[in-house]
C-alpha atoms as a PDB file:
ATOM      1  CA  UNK A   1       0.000   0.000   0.000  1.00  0.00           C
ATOM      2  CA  UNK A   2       0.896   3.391  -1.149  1.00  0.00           C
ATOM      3  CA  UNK A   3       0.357   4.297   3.313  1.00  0.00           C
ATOM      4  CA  UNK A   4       2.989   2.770   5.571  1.00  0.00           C
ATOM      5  CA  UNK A   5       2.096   2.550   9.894  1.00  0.00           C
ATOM      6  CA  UNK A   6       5.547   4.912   9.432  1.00  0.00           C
ATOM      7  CA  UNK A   7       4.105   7.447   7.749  1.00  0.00           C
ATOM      8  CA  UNK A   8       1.463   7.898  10.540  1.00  0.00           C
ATOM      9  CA  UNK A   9       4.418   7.817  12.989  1.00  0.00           C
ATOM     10  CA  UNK A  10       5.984  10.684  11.839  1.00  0.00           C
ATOM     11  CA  UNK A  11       2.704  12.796  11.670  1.00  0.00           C
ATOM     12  CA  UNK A  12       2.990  12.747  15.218  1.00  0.00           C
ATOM     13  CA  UNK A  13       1.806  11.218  18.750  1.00  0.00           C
ATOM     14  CA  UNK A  14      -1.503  11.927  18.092  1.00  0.00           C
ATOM     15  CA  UNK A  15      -1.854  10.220  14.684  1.00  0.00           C
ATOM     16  CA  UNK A  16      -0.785   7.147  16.241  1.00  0.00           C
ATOM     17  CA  UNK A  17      -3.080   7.053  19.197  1.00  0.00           C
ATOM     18  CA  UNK A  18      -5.709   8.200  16.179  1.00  0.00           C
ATOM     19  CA  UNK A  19      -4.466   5.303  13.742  1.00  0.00           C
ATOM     20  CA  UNK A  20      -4.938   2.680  16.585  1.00  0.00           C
ATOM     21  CA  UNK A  21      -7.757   3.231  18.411  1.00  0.00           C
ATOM     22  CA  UNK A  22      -9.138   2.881  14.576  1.00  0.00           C
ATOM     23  CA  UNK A  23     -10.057  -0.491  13.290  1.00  0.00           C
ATOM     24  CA  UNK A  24      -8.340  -1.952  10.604  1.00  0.00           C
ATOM     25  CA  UNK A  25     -11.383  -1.784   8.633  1.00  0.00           C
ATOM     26  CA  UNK A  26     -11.718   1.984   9.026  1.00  0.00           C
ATOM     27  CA  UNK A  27      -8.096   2.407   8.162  1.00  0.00           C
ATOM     28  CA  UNK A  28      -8.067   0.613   5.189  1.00  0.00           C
ATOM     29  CA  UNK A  29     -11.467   2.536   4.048  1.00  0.00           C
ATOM     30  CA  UNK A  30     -10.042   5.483   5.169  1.00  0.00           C
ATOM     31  CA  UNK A  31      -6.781   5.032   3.621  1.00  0.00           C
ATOM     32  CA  UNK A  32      -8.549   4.250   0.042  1.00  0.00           C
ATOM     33  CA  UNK A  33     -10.838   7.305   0.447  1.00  0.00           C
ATOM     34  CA  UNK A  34      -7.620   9.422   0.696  1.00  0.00           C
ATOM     35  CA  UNK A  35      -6.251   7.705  -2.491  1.00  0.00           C
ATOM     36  CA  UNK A  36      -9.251   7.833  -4.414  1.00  0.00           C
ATOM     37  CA  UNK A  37      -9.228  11.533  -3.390  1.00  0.00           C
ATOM     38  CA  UNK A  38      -6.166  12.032  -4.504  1.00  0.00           C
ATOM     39  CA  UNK A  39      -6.213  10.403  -7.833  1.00  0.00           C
ATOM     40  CA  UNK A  40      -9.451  12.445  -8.751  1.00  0.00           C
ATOM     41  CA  UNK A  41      -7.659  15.776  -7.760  1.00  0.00           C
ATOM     42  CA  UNK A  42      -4.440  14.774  -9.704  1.00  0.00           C
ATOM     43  CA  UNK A  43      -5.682  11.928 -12.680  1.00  0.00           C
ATOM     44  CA  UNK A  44      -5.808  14.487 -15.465  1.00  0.00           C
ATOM     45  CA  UNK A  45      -1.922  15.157 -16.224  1.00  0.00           C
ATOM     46  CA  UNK A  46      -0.269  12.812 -13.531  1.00  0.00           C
ATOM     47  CA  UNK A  47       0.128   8.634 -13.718  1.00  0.00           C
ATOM     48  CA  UNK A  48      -1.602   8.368 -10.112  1.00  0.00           C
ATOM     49  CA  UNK A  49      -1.209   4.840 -10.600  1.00  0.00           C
ATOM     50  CA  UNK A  50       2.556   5.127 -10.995  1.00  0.00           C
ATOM     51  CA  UNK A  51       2.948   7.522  -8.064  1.00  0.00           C
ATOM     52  CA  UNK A  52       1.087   5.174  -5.622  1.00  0.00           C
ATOM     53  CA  UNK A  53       3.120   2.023  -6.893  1.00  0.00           C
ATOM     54  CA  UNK A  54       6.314   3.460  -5.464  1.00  0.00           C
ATOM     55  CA  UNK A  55       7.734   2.746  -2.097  1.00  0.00           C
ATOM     56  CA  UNK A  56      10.101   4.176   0.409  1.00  0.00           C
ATOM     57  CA  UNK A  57      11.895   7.236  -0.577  1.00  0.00           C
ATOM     58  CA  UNK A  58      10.867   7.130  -4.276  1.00  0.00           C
ATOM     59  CA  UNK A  59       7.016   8.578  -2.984  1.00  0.00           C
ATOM     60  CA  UNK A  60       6.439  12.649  -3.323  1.00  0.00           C
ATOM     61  CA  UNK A  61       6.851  13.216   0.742  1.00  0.00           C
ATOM     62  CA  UNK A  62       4.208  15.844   0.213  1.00  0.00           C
ATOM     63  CA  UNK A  63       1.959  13.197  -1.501  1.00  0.00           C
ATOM     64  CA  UNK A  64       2.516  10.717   1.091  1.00  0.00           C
ATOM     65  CA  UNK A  65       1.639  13.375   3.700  1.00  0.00           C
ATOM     66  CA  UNK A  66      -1.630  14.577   1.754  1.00  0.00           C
ATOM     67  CA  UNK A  67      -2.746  10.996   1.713  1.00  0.00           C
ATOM     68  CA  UNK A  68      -1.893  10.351   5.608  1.00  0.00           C
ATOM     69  CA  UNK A  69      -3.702  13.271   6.742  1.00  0.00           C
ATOM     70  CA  UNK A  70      -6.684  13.009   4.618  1.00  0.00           C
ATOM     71  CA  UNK A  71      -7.024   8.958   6.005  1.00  0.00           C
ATOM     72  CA  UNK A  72      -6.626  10.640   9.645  1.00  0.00           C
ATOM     73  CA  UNK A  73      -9.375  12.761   9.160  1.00  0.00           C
ATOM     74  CA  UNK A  74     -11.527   9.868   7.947  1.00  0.00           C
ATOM     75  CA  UNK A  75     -10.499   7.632  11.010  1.00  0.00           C
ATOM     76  CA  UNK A  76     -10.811  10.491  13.448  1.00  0.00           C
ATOM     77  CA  UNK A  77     -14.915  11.161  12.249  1.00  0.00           C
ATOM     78  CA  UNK A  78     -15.470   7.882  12.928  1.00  0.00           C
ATOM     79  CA  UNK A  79     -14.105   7.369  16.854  1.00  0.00           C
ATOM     80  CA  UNK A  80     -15.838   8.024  19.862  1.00  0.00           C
ATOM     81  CA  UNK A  81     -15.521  12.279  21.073  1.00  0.00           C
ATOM     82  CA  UNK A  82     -13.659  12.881  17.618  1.00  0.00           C
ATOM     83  CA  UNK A  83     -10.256  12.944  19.217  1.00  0.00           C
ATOM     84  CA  UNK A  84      -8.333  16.082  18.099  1.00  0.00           C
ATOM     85  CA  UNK A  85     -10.934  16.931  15.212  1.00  0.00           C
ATOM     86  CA  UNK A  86     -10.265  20.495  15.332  1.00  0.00           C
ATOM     87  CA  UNK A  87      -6.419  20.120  14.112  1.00  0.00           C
ATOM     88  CA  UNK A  88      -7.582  16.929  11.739  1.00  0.00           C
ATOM     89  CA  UNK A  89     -10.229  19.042   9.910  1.00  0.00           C
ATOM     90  CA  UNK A  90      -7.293  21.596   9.623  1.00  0.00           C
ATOM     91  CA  UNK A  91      -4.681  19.368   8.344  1.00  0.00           C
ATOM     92  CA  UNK A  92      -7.397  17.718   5.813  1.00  0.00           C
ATOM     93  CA  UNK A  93      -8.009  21.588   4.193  1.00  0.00           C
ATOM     94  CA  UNK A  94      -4.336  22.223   4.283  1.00  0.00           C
ATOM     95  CA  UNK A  95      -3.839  18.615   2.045  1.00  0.00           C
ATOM     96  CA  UNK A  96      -7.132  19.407  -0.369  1.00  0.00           C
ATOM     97  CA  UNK A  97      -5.933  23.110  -0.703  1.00  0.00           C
ATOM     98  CA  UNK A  98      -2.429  21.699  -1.580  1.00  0.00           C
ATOM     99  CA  UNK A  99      -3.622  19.415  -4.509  1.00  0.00           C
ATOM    100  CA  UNK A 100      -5.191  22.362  -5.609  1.00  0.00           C
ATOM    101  CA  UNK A 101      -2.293  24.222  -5.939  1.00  0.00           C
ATOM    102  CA  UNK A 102      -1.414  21.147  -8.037  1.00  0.00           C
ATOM    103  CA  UNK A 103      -4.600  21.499 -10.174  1.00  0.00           C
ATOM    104  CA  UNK A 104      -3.962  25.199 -10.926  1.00  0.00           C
ATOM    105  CA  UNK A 105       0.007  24.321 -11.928  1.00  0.00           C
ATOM    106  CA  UNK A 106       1.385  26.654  -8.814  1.00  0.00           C
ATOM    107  CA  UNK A 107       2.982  23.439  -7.507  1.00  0.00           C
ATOM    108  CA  UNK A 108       4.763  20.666  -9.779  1.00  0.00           C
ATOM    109  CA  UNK A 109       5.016  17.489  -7.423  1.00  0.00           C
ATOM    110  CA  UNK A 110       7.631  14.858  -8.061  1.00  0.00           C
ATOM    111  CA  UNK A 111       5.630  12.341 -10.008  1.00  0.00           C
ATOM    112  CA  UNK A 112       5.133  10.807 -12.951  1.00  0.00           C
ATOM    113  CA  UNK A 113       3.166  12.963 -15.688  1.00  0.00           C
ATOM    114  CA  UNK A 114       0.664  10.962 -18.418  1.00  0.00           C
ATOM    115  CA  UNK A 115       2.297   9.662 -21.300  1.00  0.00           C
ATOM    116  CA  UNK A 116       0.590  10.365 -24.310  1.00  0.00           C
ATOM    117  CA  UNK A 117       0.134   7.221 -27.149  1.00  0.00           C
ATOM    118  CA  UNK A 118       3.311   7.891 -28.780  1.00  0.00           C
ATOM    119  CA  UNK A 119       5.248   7.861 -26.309  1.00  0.00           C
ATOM    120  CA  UNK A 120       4.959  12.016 -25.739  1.00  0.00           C
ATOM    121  CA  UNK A 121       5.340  12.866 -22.170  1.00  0.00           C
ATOM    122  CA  UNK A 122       3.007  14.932 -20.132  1.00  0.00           C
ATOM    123  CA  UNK A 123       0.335  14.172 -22.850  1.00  0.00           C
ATOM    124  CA  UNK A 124      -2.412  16.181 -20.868  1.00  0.00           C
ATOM    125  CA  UNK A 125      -0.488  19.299 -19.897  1.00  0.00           C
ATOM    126  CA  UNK A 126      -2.576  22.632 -20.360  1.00  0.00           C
ATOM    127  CA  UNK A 127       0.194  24.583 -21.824  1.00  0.00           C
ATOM    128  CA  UNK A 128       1.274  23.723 -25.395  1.00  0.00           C
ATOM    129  CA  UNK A 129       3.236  25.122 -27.658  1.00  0.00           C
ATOM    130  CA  UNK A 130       4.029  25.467 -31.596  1.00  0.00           C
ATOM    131  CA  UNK A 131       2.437  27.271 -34.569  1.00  0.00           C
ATOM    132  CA  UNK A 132       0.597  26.186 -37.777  1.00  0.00           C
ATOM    133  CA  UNK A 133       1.906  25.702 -40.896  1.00  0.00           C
ATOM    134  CA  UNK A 134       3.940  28.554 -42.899  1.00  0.00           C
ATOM    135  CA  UNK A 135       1.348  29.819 -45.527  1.00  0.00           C
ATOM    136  CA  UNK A 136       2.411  30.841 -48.682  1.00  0.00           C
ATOM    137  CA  UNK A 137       0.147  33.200 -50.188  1.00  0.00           C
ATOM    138  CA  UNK A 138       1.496  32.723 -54.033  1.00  0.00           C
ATOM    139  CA  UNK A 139      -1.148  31.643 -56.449  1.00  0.00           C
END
């Protein structure tokens, strides 16, 4: 999975106690949620599907945190008192505001870009460039 229990270490304490008082059921629900938000933010110019079949260092770190706190804010709505829902529901804004900073082209994360049919990389960005062809107006 694209989410390692390490990722939700590093978040912090409170992740943790967040991520196990959660059942594995929510988790993984939770943790697909994220992804699925995440590919429907970024599935128009980027290979989502490459970016989430790399491990360890080779993930975007901002990526990886997007997706943790997005799951945490999924597992947190779902425990008893909403432990810590205040700074989950702000973490969760900061990751959807981030991918779209992504969606506008302000930020260029480090992943893979579609590749168009001919090999052509990033086959779906919004910014192209060239001209038509020369006319010659001789009759």
């Amino acid at each position: 999975m694209f989410i390692t229990e390490d990722d939700y270490i590093q978040i912090g304490t409170e992740a943790l106690k967040i991520m196990q008082q959660s059942s594995p059921d929510n988790r993984l629900i939770a943790e697909q949620r994220a992804l699925s938000r995440i590919t429907s933010a970024l599935r128009g110019r980027y290979d989502v599907e490459k970016a989430f079949a790399c491990e360890g260092v080779q993930r975007d770190a901002e990526l990886v945190g997007c997706a943790v706190d997005i799951a945490l804010y999924h597992m947190s709505a779902s425990l008893p008192q909403k432990m810590g829902s205040e700074v989950r529901e702000k973490r969760y804004k900061d990751a959807i505001e981030y991918l779209k900073e992504i969606q506008a082209g302000r930020v260029i994360p480090d992943i893979p870009t579609v590749t168009g049919p001919d090999g052509e990389e990033d086959f779906h960005n919004p910014i192209r460039y060239g001209s038509a062809p020369k006319n010659e107006y001789i009759w």
